[in-house]
PDB file of N, CA and C in Angstrom:
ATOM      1  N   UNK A   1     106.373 -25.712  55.543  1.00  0.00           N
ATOM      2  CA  UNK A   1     104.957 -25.964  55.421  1.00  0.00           C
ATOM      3  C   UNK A   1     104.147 -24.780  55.943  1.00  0.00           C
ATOM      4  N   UNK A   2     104.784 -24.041  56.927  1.00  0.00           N
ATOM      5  CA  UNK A   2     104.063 -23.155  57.913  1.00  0.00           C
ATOM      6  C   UNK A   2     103.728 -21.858  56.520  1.00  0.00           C
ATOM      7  N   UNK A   3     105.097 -21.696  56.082  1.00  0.00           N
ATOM      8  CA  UNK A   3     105.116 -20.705  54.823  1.00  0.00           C
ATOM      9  C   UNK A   3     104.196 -20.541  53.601  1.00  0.00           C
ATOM     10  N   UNK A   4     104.048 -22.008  53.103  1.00  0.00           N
ATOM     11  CA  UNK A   4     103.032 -22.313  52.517  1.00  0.00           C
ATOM     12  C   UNK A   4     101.248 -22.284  52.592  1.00  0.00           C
ATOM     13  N   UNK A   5     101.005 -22.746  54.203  1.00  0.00           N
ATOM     14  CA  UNK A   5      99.905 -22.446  54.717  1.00  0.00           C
ATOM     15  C   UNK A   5      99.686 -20.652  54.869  1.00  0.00           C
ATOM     16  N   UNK A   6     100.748 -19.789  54.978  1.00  0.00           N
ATOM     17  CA  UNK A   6     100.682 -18.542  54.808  1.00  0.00           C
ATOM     18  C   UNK A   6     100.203 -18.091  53.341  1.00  0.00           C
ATOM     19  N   UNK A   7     101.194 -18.522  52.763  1.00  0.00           N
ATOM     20  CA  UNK A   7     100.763 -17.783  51.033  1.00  0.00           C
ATOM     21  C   UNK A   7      99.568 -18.474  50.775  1.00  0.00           C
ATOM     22  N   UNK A   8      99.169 -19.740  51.302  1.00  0.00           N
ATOM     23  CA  UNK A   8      98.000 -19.873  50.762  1.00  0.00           C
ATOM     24  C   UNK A   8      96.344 -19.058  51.588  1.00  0.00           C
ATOM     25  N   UNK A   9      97.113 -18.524  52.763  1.00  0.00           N
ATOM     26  CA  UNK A   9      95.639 -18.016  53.365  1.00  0.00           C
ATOM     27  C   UNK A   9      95.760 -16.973  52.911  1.00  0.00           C
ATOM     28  N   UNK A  10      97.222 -16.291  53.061  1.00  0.00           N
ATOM     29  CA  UNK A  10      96.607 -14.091  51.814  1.00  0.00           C
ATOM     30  C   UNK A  10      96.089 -14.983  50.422  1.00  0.00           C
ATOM     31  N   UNK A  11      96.341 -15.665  49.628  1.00  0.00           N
ATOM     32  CA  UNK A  11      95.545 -16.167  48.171  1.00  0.00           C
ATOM     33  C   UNK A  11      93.945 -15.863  48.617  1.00  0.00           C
ATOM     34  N   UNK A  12      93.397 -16.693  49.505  1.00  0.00           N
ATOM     35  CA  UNK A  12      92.537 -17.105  49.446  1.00  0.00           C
ATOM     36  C   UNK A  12      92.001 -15.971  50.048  1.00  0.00           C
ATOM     37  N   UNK A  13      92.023 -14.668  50.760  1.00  0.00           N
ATOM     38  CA  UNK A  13      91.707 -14.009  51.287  1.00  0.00           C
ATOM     39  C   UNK A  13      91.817 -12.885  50.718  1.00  0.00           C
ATOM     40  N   UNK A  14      92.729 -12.352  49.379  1.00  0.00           N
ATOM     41  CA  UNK A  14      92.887 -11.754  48.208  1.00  0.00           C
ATOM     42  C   UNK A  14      91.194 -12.554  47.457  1.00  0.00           C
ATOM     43  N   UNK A  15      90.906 -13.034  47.039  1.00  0.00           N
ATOM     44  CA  UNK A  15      89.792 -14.119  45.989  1.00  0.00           C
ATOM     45  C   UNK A  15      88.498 -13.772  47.257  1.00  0.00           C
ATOM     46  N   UNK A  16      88.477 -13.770  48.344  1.00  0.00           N
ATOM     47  CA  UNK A  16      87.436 -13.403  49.069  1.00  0.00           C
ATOM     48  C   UNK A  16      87.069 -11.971  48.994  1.00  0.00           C
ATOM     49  N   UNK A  17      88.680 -10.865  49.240  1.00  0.00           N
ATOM     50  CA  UNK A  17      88.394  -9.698  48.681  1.00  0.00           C
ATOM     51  C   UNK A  17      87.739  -9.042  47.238  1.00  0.00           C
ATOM     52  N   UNK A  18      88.146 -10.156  46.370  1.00  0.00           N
ATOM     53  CA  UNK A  18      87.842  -9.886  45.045  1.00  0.00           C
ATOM     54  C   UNK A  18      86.143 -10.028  45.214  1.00  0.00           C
ATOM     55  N   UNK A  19      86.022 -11.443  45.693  1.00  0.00           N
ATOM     56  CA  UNK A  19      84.495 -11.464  45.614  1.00  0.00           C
ATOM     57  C   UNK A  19      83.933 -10.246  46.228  1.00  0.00           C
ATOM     58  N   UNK A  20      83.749  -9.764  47.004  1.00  0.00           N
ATOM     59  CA  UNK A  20      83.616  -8.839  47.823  1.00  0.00           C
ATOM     60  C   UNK A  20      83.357  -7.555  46.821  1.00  0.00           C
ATOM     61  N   UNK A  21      84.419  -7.456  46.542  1.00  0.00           N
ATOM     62  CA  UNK A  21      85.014  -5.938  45.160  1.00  0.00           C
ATOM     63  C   UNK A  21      83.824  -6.741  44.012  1.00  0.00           C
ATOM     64  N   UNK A  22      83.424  -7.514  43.718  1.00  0.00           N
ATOM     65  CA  UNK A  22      82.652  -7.791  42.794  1.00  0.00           C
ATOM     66  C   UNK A  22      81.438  -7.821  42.881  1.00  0.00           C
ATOM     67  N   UNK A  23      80.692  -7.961  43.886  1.00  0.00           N
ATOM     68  CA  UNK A  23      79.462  -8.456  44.874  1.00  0.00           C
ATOM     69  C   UNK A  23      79.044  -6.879  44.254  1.00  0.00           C
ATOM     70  N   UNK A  24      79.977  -5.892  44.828  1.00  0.00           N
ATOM     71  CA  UNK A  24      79.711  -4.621  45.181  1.00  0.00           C
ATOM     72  C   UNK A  24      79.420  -4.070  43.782  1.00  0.00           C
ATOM     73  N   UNK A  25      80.490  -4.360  42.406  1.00  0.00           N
ATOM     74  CA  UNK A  25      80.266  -3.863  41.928  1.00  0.00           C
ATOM     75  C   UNK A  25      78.871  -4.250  41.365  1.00  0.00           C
ATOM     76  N   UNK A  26      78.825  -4.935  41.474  1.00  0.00           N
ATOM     77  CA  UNK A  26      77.519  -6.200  40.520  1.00  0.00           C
ATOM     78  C   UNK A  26      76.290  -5.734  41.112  1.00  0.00           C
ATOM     79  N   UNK A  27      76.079  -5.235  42.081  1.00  0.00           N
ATOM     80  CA  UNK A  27      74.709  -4.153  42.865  1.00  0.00           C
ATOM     81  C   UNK A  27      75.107  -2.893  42.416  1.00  0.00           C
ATOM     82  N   UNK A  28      76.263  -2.050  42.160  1.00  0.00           N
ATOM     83  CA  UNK A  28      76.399  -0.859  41.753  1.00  0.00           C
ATOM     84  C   UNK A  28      75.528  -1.164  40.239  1.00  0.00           C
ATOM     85  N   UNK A  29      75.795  -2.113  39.016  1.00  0.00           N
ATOM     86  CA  UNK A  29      75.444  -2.221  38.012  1.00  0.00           C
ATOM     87  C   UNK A  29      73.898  -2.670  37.828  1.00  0.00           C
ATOM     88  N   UNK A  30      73.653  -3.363  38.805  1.00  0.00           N
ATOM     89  CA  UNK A  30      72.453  -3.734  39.029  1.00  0.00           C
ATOM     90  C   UNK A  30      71.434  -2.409  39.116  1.00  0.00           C
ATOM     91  N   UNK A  31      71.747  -1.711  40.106  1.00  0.00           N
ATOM     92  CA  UNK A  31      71.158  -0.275  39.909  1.00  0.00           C
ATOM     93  C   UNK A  31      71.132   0.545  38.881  1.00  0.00           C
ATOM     94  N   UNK A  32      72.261   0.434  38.196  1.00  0.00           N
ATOM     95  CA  UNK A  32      72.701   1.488  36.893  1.00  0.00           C
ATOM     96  C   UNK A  32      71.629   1.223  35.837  1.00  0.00           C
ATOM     97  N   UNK A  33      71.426  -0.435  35.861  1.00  0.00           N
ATOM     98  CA  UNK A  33      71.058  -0.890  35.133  1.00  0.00           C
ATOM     99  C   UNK A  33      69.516  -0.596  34.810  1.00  0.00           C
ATOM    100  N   UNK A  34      69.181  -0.355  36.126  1.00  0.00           N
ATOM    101  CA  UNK A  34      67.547  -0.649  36.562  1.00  0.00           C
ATOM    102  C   UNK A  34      66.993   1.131  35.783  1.00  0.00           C
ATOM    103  N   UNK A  35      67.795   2.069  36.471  1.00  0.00           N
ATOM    104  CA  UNK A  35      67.432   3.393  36.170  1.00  0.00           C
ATOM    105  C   UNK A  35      67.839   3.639  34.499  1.00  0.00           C
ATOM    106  N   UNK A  36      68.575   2.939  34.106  1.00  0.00           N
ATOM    107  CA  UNK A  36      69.187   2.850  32.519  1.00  0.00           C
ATOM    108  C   UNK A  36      67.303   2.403  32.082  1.00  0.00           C
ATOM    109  N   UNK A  37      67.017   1.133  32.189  1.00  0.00           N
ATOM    110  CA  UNK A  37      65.855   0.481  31.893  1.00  0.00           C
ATOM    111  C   UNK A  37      64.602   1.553  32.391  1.00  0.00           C
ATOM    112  N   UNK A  38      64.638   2.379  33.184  1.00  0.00           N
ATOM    113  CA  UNK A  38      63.490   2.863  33.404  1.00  0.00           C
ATOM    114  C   UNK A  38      63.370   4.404  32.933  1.00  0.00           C
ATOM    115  N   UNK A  39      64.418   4.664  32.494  1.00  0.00           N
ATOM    116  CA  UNK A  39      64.445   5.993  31.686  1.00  0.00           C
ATOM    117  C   UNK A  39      64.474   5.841  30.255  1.00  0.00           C
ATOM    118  N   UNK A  40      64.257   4.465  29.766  1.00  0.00           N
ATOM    119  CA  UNK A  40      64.692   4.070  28.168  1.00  0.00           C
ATOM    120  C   UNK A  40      63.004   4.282  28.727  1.00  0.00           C
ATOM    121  N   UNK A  41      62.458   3.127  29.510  1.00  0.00           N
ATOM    122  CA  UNK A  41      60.716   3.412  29.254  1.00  0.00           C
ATOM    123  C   UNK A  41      59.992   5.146  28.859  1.00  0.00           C
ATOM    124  N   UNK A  42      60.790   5.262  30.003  1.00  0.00           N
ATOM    125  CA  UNK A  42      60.094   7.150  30.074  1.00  0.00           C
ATOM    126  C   UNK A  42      60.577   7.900  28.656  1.00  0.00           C
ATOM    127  N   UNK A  43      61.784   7.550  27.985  1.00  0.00           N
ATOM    128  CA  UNK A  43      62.045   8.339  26.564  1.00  0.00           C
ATOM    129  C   UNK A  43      61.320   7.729  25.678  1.00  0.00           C
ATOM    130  N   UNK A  44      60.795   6.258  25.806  1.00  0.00           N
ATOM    131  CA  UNK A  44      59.779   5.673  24.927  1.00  0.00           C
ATOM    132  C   UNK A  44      58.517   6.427  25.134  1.00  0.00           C
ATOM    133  N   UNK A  45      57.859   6.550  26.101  1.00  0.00           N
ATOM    134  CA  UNK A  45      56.170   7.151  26.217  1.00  0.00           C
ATOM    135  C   UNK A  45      56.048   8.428  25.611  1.00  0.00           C
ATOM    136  N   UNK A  46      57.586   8.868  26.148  1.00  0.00           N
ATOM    137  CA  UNK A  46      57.936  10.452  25.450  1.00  0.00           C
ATOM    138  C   UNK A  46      57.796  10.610  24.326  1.00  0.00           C
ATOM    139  N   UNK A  47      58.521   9.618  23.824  1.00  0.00           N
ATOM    140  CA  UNK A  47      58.524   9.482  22.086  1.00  0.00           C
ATOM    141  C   UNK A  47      57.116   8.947  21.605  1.00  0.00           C
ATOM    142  N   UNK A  48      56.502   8.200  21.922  1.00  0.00           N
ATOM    143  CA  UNK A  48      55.127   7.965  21.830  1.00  0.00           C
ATOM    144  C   UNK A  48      53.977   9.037  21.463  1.00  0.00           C
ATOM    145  N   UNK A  49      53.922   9.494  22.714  1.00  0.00           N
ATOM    146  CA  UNK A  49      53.070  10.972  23.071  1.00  0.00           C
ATOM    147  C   UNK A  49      53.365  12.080  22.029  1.00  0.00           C
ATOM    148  N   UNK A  50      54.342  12.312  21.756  1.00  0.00           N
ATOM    149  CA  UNK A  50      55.170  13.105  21.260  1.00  0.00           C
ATOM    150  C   UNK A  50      54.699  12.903  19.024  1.00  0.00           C
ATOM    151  N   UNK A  51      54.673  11.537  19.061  1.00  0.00           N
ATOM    152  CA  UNK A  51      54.635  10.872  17.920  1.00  0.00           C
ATOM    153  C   UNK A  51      52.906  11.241  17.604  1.00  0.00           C
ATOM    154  N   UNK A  52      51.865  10.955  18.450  1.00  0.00           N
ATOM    155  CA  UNK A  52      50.567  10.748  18.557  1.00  0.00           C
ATOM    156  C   UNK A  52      50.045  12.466  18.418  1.00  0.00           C
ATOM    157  N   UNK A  53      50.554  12.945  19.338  1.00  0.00           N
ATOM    158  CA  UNK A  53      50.666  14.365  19.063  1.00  0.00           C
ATOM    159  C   UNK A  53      50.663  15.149  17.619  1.00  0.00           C
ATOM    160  N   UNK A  54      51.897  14.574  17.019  1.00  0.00           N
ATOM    161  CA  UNK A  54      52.284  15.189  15.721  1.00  0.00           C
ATOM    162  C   UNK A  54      51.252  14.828  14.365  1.00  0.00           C
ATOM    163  N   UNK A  55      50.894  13.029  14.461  1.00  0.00           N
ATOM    164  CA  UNK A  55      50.100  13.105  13.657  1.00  0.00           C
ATOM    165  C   UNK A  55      48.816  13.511  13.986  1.00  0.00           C
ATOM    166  N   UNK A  56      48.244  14.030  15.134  1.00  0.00           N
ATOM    167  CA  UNK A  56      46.909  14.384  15.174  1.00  0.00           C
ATOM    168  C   UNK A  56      47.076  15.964  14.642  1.00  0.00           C
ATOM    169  N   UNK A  57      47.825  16.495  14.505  1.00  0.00           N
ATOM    170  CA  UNK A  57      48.180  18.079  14.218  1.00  0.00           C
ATOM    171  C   UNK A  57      48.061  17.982  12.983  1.00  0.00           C
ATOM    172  N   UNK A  58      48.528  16.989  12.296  1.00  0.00           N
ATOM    173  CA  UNK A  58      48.910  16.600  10.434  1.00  0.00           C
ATOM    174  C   UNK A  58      47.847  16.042  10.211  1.00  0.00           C
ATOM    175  N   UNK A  59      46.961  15.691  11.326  1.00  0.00           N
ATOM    176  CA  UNK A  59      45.470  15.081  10.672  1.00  0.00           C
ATOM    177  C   UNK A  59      44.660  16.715  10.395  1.00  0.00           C
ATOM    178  N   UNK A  60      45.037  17.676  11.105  1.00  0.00           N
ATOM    179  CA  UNK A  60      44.170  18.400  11.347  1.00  0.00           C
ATOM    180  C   UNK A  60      44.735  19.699   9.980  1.00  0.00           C
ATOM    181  N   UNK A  61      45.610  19.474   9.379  1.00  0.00           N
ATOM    182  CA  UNK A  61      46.374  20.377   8.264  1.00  0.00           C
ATOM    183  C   UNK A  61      45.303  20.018   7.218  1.00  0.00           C
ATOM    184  N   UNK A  62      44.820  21.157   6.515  1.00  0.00           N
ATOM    185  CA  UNK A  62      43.827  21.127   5.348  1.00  0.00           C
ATOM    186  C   UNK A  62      44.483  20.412   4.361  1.00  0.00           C
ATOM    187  N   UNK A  63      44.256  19.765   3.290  1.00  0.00           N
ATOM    188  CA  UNK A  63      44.825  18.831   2.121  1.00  0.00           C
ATOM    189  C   UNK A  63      45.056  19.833   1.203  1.00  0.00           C
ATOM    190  N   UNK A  64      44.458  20.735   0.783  1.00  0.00           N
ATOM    191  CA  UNK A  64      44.336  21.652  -0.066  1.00  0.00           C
ATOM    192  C   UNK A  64      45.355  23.009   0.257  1.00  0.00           C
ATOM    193  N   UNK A  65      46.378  23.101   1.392  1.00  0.00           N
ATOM    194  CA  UNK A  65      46.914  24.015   1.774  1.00  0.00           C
ATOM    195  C   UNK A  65      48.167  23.865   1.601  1.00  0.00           C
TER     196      UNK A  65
END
């Protein structure tokens, strides 16, 4: 029984480690995630600006040229 109460506390203490190893990664991704999301914004405004830009230049091209 004593043996048993052994393999079952490394189990359960392996599954605590895991949580642990997961916790961690799951805030590593959480971050990844956040700067992923906030640099998609910044290549959007980019692309925006960038877009607004071009047709005011093509507004400004003579029709006749």
């Amino acid at each position: 029984m004593n043996v048993e109460l052994e393999t079952l506390e490394a189990k359960i203490e392996q599954v605590v480690a895991l949580v642990h190893q997961l916790r961690a990664e799951n805030e590593v991704l959480k971050h990844q995630m956040t700067a992923a999301e906030a640099e998609r914004l910044h290549l959007r405004q980019t692309m925006t600006a960038a877009r607004e830009r071009l047709e005011g230049l093509i507004d400004k091209i003579p029709e006749d040229a």
